[in-house]
PDB file of N, CA and C in Angstrom:
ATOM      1  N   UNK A   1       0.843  -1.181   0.000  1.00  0.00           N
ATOM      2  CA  UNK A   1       0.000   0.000   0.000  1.00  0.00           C
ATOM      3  C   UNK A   1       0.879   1.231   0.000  1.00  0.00           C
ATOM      4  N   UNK A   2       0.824   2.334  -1.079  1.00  0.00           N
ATOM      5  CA  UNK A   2       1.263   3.255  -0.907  1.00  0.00           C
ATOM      6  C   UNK A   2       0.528   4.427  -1.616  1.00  0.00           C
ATOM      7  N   UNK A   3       1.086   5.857  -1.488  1.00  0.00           N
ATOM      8  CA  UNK A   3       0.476   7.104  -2.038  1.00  0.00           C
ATOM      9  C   UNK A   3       1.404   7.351  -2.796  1.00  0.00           C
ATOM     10  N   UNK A   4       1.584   8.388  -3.405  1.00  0.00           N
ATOM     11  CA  UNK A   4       2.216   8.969  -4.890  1.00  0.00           C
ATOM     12  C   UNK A   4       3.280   9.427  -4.239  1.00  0.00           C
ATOM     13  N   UNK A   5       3.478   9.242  -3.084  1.00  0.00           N
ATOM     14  CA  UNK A   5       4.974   9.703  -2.624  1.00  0.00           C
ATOM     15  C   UNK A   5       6.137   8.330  -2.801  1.00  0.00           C
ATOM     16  N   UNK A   6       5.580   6.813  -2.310  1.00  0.00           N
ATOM     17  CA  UNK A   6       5.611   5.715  -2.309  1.00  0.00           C
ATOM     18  C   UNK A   6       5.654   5.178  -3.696  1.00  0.00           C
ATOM     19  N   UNK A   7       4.976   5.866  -4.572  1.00  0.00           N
ATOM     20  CA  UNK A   7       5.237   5.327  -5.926  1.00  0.00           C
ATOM     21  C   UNK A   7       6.451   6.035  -6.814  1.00  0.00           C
ATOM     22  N   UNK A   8       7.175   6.872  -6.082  1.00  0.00           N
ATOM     23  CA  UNK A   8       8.096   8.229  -7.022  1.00  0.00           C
ATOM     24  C   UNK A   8       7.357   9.016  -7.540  1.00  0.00           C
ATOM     25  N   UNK A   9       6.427   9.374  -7.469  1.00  0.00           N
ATOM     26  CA  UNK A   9       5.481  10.174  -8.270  1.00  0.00           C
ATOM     27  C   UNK A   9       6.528  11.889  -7.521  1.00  0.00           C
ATOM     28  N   UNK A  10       6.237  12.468  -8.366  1.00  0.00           N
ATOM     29  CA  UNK A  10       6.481  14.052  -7.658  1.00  0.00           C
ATOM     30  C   UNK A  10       5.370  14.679  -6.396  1.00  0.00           C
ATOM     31  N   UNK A  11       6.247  14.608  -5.236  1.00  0.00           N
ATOM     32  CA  UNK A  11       5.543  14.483  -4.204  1.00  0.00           C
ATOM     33  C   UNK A  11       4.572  16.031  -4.322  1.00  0.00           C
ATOM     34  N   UNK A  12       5.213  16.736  -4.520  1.00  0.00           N
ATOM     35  CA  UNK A  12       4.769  18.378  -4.982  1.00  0.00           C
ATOM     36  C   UNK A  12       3.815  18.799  -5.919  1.00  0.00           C
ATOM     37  N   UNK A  13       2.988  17.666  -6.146  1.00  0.00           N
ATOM     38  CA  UNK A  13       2.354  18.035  -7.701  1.00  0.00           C
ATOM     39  C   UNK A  13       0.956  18.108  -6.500  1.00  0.00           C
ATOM     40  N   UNK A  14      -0.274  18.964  -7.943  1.00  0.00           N
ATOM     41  CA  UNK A  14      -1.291  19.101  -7.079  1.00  0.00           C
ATOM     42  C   UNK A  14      -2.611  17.447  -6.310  1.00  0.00           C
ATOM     43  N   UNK A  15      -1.977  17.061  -7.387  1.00  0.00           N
ATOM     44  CA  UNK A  15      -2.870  15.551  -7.049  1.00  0.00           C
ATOM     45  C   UNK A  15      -2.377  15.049  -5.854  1.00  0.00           C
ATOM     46  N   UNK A  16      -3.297  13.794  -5.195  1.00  0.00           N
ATOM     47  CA  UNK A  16      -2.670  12.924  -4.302  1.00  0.00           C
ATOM     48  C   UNK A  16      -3.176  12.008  -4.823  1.00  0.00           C
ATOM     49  N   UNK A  17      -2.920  10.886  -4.904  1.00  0.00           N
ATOM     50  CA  UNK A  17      -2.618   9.403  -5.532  1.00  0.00           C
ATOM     51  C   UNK A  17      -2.985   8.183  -4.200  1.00  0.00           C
ATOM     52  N   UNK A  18      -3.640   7.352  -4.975  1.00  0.00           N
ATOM     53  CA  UNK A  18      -3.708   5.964  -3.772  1.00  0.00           C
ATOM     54  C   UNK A  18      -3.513   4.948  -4.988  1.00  0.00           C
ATOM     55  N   UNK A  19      -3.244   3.903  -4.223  1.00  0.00           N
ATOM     56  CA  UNK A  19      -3.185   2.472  -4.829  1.00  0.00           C
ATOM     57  C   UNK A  19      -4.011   1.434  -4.140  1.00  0.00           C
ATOM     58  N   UNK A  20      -5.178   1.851  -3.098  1.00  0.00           N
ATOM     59  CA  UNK A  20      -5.799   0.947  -2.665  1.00  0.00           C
ATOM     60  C   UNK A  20      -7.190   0.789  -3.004  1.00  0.00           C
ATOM     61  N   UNK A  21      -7.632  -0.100  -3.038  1.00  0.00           N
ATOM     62  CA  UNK A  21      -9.400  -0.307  -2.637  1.00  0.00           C
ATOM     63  C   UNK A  21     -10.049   0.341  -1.264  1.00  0.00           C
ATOM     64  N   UNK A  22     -10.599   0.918  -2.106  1.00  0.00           N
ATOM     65  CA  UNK A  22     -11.855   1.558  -0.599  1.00  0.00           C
ATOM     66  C   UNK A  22     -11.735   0.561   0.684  1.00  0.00           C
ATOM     67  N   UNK A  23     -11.805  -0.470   0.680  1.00  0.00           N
ATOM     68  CA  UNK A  23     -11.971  -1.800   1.395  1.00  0.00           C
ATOM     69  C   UNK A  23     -10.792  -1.551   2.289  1.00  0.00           C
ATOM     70  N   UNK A  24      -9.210  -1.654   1.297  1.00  0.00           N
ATOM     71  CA  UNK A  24      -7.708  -1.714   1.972  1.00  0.00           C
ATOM     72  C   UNK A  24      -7.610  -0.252   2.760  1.00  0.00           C
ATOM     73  N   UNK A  25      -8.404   0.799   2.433  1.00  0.00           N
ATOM     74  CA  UNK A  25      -8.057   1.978   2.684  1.00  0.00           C
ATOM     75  C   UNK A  25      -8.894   2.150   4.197  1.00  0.00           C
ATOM     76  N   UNK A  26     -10.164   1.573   4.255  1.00  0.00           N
ATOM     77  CA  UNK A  26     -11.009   1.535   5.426  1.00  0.00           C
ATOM     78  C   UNK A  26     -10.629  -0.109   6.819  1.00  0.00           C
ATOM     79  N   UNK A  27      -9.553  -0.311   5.771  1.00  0.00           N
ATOM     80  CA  UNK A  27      -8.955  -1.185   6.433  1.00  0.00           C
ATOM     81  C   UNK A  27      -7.677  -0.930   7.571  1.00  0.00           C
ATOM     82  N   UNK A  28      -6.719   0.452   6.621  1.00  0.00           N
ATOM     83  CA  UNK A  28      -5.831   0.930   6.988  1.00  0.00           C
ATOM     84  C   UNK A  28      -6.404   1.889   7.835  1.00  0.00           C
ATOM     85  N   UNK A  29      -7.576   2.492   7.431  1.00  0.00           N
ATOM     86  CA  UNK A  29      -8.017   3.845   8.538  1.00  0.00           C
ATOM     87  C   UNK A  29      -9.190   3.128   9.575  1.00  0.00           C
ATOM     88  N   UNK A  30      -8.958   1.879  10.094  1.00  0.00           N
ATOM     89  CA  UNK A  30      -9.757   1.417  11.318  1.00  0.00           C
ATOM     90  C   UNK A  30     -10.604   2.440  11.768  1.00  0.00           C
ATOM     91  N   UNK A  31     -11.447   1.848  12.596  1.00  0.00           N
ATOM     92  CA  UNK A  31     -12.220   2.674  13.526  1.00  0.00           C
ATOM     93  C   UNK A  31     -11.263   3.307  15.295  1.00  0.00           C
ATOM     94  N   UNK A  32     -10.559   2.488  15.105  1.00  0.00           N
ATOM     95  CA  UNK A  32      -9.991   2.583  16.691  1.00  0.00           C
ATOM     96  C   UNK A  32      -8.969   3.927  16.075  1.00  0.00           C
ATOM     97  N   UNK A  33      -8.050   3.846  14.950  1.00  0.00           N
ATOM     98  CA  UNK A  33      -7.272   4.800  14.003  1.00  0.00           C
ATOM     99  C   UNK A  33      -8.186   6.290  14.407  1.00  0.00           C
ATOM    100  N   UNK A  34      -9.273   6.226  13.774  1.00  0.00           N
ATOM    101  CA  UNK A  34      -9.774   7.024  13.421  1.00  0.00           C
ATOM    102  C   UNK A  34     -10.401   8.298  14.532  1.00  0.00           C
ATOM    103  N   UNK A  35     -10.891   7.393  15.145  1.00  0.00           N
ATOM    104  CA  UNK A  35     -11.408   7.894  16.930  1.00  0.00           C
ATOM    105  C   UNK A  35     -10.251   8.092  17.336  1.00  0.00           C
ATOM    106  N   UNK A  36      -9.226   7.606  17.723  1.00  0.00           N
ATOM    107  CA  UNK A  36      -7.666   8.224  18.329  1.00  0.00           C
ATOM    108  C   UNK A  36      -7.390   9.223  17.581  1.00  0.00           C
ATOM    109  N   UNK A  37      -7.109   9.518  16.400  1.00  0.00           N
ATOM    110  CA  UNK A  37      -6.771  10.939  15.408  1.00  0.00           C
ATOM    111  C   UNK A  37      -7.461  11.350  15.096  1.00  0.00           C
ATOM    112  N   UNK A  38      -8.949  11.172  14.588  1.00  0.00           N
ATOM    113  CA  UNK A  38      -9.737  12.180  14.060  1.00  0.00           C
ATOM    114  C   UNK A  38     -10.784  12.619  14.909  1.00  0.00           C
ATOM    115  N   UNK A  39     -11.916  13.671  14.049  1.00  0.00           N
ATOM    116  CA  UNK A  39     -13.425  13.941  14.676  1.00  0.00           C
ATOM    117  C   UNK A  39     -14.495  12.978  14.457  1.00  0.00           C
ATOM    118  N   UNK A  40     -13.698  11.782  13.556  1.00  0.00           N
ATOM    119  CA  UNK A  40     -14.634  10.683  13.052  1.00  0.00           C
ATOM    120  C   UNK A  40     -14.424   9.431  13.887  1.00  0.00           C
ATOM    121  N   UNK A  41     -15.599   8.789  13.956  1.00  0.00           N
ATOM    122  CA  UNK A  41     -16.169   7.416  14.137  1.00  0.00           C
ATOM    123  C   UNK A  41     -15.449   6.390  13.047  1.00  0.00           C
ATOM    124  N   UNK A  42     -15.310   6.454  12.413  1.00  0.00           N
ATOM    125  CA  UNK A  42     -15.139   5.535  10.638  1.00  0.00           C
ATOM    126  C   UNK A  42     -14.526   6.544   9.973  1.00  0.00           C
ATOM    127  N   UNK A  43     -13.691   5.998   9.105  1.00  0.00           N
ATOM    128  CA  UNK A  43     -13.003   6.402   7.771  1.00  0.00           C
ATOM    129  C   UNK A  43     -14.102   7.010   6.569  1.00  0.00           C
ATOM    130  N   UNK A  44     -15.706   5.983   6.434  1.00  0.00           N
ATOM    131  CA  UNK A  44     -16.621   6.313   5.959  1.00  0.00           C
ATOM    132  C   UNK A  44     -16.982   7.632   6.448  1.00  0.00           C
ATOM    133  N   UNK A  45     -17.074   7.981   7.400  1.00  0.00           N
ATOM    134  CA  UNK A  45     -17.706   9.761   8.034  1.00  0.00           C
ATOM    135  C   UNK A  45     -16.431  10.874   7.375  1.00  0.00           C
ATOM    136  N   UNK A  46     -15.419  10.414   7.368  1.00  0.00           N
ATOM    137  CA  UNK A  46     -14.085  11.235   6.928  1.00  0.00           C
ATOM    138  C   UNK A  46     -14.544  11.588   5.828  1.00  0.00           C
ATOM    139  N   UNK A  47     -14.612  10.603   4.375  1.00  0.00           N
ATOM    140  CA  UNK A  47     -15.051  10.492   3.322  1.00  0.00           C
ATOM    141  C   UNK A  47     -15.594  11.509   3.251  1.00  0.00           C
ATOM    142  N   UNK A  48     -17.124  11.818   3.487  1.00  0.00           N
ATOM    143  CA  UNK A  48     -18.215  12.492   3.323  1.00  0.00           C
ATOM    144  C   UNK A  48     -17.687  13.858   4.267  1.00  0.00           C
ATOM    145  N   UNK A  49     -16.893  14.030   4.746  1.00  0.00           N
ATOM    146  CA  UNK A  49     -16.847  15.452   5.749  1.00  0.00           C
ATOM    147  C   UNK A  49     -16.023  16.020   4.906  1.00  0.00           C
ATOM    148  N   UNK A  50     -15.569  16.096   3.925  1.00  0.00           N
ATOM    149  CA  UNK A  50     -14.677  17.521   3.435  1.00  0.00           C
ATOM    150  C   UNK A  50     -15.349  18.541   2.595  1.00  0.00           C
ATOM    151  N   UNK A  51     -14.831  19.588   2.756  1.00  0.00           N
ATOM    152  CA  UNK A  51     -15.096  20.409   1.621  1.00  0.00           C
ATOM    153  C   UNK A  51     -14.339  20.134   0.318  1.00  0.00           C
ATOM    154  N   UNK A  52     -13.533  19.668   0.321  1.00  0.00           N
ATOM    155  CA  UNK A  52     -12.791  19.458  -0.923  1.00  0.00           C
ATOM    156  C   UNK A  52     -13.446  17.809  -1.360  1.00  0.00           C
ATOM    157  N   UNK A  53     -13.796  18.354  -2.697  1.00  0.00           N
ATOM    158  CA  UNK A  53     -14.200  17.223  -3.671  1.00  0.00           C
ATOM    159  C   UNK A  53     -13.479  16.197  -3.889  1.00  0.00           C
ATOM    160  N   UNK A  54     -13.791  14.851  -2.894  1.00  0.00           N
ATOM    161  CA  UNK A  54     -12.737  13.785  -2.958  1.00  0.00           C
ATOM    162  C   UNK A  54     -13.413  12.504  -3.961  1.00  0.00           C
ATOM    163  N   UNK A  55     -12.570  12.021  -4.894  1.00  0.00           N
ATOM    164  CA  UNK A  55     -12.871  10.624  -5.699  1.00  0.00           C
ATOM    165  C   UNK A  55     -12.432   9.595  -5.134  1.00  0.00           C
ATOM    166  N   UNK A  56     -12.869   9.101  -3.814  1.00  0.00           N
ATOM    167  CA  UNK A  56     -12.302   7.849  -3.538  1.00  0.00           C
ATOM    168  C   UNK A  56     -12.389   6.791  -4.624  1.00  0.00           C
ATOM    169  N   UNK A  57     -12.721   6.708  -5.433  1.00  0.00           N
ATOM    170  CA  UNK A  57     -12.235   5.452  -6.560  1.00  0.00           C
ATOM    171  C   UNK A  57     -12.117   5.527  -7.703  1.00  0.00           C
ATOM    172  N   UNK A  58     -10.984   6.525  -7.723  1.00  0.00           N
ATOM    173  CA  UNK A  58     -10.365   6.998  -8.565  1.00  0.00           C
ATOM    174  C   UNK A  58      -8.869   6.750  -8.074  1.00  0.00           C
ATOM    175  N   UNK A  59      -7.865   6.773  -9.177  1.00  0.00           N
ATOM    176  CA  UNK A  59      -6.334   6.982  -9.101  1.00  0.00           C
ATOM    177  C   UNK A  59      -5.930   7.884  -8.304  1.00  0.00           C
ATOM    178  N   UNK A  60      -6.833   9.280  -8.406  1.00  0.00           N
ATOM    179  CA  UNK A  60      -6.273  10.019  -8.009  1.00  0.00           C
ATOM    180  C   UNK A  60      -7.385  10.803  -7.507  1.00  0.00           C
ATOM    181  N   UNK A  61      -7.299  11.076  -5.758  1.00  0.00           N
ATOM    182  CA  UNK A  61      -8.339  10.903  -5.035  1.00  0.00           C
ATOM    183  C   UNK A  61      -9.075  12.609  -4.578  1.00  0.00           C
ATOM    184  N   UNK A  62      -7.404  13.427  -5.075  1.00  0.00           N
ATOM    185  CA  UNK A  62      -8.048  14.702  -4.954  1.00  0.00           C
ATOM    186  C   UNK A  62      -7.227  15.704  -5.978  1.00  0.00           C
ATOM    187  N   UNK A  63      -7.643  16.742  -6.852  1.00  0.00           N
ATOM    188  CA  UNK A  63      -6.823  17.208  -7.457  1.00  0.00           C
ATOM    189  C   UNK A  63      -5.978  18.481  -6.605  1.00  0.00           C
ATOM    190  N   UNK A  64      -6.595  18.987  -5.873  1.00  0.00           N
ATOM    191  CA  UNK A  64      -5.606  20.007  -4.907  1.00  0.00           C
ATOM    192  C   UNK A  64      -5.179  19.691  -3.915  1.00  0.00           C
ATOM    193  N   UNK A  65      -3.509  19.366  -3.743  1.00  0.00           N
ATOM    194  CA  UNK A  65      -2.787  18.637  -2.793  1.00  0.00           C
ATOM    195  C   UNK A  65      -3.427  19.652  -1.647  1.00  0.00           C
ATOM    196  N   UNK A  66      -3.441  20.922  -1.617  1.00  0.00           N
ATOM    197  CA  UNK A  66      -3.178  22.028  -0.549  1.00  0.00           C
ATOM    198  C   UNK A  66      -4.218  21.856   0.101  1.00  0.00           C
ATOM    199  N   UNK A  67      -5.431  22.168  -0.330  1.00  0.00           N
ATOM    200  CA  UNK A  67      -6.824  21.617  -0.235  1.00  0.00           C
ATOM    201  C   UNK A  67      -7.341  21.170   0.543  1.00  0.00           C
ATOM    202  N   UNK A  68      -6.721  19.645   0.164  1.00  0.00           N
ATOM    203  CA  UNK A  68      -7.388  18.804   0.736  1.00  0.00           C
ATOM    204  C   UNK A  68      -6.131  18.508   2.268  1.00  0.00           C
ATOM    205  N   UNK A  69      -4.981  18.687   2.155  1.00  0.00           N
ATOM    206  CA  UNK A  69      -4.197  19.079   3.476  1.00  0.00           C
ATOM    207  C   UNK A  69      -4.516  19.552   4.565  1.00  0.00           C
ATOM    208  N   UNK A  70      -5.376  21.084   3.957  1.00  0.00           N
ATOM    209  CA  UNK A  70      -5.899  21.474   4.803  1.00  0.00           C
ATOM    210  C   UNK A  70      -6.827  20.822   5.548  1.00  0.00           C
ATOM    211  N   UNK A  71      -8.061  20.362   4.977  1.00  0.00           N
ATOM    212  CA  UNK A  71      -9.027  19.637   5.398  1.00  0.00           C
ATOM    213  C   UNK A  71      -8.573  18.411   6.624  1.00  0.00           C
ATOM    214  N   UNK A  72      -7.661  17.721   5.542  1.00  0.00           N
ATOM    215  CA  UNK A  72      -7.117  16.665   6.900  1.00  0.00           C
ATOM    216  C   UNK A  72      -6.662  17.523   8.010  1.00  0.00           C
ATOM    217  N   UNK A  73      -6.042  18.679   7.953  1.00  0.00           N
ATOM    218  CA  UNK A  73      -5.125  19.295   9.296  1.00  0.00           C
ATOM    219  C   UNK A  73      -6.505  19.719  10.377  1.00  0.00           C
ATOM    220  N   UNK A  74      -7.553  20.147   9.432  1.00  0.00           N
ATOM    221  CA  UNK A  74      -8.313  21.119  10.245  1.00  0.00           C
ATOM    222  C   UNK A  74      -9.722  19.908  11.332  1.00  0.00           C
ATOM    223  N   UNK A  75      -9.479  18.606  10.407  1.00  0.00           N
ATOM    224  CA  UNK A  75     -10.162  17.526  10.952  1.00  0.00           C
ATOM    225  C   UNK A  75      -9.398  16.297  11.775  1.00  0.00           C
ATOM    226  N   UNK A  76      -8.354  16.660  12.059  1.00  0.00           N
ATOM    227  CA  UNK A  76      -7.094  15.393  11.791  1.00  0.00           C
ATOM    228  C   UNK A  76      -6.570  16.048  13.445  1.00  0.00           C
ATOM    229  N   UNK A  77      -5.426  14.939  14.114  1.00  0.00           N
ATOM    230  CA  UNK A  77      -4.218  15.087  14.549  1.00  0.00           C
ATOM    231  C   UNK A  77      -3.265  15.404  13.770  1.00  0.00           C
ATOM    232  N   UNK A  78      -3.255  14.901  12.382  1.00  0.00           N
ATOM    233  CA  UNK A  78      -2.040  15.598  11.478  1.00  0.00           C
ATOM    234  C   UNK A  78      -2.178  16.925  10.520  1.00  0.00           C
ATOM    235  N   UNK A  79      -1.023  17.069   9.432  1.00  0.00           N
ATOM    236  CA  UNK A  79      -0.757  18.060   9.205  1.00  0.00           C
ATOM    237  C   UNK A  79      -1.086  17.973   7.465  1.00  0.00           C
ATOM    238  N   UNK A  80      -1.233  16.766   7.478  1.00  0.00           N
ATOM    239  CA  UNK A  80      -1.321  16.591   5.912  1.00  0.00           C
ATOM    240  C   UNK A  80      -1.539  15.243   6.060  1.00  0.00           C
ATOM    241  N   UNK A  81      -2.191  14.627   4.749  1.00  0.00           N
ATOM    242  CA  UNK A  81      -2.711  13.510   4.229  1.00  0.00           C
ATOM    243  C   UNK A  81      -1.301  12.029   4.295  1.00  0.00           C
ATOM    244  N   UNK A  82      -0.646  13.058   3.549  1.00  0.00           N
ATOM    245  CA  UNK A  82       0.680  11.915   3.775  1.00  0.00           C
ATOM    246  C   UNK A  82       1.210  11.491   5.173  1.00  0.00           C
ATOM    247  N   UNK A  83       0.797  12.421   6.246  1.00  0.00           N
ATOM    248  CA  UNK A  83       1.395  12.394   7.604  1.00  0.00           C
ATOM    249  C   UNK A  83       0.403  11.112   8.417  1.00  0.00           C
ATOM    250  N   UNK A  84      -0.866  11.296   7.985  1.00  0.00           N
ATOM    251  CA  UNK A  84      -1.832  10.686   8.475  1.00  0.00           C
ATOM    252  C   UNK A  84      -1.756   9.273   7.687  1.00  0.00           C
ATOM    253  N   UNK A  85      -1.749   9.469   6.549  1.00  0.00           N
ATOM    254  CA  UNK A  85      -0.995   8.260   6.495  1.00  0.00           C
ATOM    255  C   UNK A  85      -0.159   6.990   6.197  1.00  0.00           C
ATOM    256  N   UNK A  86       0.758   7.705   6.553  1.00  0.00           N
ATOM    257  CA  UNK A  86       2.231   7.337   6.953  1.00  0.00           C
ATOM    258  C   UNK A  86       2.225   6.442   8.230  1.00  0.00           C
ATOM    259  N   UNK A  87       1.368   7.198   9.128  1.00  0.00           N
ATOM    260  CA  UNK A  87       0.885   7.292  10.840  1.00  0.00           C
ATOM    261  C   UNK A  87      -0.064   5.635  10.912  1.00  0.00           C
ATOM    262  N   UNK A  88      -1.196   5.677   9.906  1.00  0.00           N
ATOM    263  CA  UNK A  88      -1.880   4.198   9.932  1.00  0.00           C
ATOM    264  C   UNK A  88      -0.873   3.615   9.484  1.00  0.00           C
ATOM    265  N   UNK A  89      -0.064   3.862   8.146  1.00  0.00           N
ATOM    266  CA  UNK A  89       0.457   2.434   8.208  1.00  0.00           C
ATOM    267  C   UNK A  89       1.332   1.645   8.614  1.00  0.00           C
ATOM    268  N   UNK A  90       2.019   2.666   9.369  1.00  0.00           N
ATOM    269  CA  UNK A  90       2.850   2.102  10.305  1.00  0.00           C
ATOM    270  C   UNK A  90       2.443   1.762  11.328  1.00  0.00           C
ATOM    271  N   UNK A  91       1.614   1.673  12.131  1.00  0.00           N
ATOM    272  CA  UNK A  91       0.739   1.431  12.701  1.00  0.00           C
ATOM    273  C   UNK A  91       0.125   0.237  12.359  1.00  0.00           C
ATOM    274  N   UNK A  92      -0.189  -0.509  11.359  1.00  0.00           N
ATOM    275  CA  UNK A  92      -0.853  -1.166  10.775  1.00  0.00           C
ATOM    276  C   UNK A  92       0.442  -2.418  11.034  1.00  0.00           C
ATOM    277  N   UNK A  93       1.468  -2.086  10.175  1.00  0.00           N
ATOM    278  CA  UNK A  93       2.967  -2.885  10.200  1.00  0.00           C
ATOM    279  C   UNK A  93       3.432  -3.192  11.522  1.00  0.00           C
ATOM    280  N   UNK A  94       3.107  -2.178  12.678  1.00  0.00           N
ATOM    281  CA  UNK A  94       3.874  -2.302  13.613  1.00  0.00           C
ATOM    282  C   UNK A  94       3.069  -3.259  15.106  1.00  0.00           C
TER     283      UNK A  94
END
């Protein structure tokens, strides 16, 4: 499992990138994950809470890296999408 940082992609570009199934991704963002770092219950409530227009099943899940950063920072323990998670999946591994 990785994001467009994990694939070499240019970490700086406006997209963010997944390689998982909704399934692997609500897998990686548990409920116990989610309640410890976020304002959410489920990964599903995350989904639906942004202002920024997210394609979960799509390649590429948001077109404004900044955006949607924000959103995670302003809903999140972290600071950005990649931080958060970085955070499950090591977590996940560990």
């Amino acid at each position: 499992m990785q994001t467009d940082a994990g694939k070499g992609q240019d970490t700086g570009s406006r997209m963010v990138a997944l390689y998982e199934t909704r399934a692997e991704l609500e897998a990686l963002f548990n409920p116990e994950f989610m309640q410890r770092y976020t304002r959410f219950e489920t990964f599903e409530e995350f989904t639906f809470s942004g202002a920024v227009f997210v394609r979960w099943s799509s390649d590429f899940i948001v077109e404004d890296r900044k955006a949607f950063d924000c959103c995670v920072k302003g809903k999140t323990q972290f600071d950005t999408w990649q931080e958060m998670y970085d955070r499950a999946y090591a977590e996940k591994e560990g």
